[in-house]
Protein backbone atom coordinates (compact mmCIF):
# COMPACT_ATOMS: atom_id res chain seq x y z
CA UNK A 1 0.00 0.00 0.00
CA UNK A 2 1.52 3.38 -1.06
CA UNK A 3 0.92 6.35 1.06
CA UNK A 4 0.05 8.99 -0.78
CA UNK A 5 2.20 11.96 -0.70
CA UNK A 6 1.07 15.74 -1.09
CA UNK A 7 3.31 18.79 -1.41
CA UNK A 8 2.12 22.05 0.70
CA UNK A 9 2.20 24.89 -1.41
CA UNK A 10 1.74 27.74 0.77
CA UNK A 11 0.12 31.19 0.04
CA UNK A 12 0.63 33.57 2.76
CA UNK A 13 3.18 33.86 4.99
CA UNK A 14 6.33 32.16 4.64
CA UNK A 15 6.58 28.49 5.78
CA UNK A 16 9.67 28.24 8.57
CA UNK A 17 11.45 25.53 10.31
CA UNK A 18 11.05 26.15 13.94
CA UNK A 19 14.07 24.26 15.78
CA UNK A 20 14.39 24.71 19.53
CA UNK A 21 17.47 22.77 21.73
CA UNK A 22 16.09 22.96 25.22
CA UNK A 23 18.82 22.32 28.06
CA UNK A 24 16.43 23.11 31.05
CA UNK A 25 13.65 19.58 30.78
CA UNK A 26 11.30 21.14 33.35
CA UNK A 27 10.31 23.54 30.75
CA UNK A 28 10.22 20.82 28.51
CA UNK A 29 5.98 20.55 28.92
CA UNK A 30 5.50 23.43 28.87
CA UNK A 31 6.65 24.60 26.06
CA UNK A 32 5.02 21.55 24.03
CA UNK A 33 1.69 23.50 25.51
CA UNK A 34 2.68 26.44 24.34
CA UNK A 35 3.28 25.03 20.46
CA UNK A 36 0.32 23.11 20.50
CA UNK A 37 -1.51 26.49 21.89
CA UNK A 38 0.39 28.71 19.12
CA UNK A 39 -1.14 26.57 16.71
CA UNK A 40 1.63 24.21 15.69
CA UNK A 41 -0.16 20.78 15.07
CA UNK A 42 2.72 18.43 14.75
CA UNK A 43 6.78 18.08 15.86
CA UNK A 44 9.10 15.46 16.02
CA UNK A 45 11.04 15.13 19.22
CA UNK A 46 14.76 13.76 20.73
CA UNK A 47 17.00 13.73 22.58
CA UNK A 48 20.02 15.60 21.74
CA UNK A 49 23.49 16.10 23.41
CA UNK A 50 25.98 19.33 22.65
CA UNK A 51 29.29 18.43 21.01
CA UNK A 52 31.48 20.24 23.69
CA UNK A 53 29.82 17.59 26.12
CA UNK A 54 30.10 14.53 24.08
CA UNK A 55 34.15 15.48 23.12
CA UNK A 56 34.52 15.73 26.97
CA UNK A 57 33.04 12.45 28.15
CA UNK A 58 33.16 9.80 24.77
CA UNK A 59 36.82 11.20 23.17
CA UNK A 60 39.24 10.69 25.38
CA UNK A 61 41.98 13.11 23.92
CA UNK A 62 39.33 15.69 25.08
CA UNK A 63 39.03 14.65 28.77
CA UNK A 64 40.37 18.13 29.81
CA UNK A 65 37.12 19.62 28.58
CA UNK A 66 35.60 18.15 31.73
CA UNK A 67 36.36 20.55 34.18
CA UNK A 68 34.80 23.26 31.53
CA UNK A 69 32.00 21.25 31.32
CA UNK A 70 30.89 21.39 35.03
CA UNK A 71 29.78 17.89 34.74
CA UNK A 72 26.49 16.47 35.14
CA UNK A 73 23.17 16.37 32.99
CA UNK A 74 24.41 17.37 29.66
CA UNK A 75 21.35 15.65 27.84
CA UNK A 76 19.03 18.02 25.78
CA UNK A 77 15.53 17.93 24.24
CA UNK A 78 15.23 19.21 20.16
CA UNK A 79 11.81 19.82 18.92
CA UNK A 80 11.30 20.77 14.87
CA UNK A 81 8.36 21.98 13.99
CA UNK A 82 7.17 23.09 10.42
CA UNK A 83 5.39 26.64 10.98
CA UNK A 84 3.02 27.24 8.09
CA UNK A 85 3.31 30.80 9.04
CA UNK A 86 6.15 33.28 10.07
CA UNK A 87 3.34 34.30 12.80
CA UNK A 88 3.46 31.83 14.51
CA UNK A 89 6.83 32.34 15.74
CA UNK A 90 5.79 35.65 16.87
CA UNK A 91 3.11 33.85 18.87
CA UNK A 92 5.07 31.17 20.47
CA UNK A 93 7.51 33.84 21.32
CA UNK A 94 4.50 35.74 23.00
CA UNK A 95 3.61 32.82 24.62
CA UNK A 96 7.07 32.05 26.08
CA UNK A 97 7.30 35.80 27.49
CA UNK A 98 4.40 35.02 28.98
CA UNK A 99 4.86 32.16 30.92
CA UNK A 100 8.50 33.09 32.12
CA UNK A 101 10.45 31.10 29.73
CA UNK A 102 13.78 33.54 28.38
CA UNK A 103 15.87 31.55 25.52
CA UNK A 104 18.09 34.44 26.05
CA UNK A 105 19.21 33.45 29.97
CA UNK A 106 22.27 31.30 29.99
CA UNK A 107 21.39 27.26 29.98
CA UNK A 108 18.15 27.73 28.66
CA UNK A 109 18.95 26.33 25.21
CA UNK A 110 18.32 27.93 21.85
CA UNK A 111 15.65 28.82 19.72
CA UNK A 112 15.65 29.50 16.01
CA UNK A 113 13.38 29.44 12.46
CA UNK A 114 14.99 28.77 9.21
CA UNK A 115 13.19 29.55 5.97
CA UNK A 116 11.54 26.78 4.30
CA UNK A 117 10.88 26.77 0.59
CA UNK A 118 8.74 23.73 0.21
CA UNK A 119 6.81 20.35 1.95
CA UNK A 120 6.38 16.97 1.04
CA UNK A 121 4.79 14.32 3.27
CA UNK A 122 2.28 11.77 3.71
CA UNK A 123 -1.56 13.14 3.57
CA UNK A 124 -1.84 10.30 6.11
CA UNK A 125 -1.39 11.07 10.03
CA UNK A 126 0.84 8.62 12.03
């Protein structure tokens, strides 16, 4: 059985790739809330480590790095999300403000859109 596949041709705003590398997980909830409330209907999710950690703990000709590091948790949540609007990044932003969450305080992680020209995928959910 062949799935059938459908390419999103926007009209509107411009489509964007929403990527966000959160450090801090108790935010991690709540800022799947705030998507879903923003009006992003769909993300893929994992787990993600930074380089300067993984060099410090798995390379061993970088073992120095670990007093840099600080040690402990170094895991890290990614979240990509197509936004089928540039507004909508302007309301999760909102949103974030709102409920106390600052990308720009140190540990928090990062946040970032990159254009997107065009879509394919499955008309099917799963």
């Amino acid at each position: 059985m062949q799935k059938k596949l459908k390419e999103i041709k926007h009209i509107g705003g411009k489509m964007e790739l929403l990527i966000v590398i959160l450090n801090k997980e108790e935010y991690f909830e709540r800022i799947l809330s705030i998507l879903v409330e923003a009006g992003v209907s769909g993300a893929t999710i994992f787990e993600s480590e930074g380089m300067g950690h993984f060099l410090a703990y798995e390379v061993p000709i970088f073992a120095g790095l670990r007093q840099l590091m600080g040690g402990g948790k170094s895991e890290s949540r990614t979240i990509m999300a197509v936004l089928e609007d540039e507004k909508i990044f302007k309301n999760i932003t909102r949103l974030l403000n709102e409920d106390g969450i600052d990308f720009t305080k140190s540990g928090v992680g990062i946040m970032m859109t990159v254009p997107v020209n065009k879509v394919k995928k499955s008309s099917e959910r799963g």
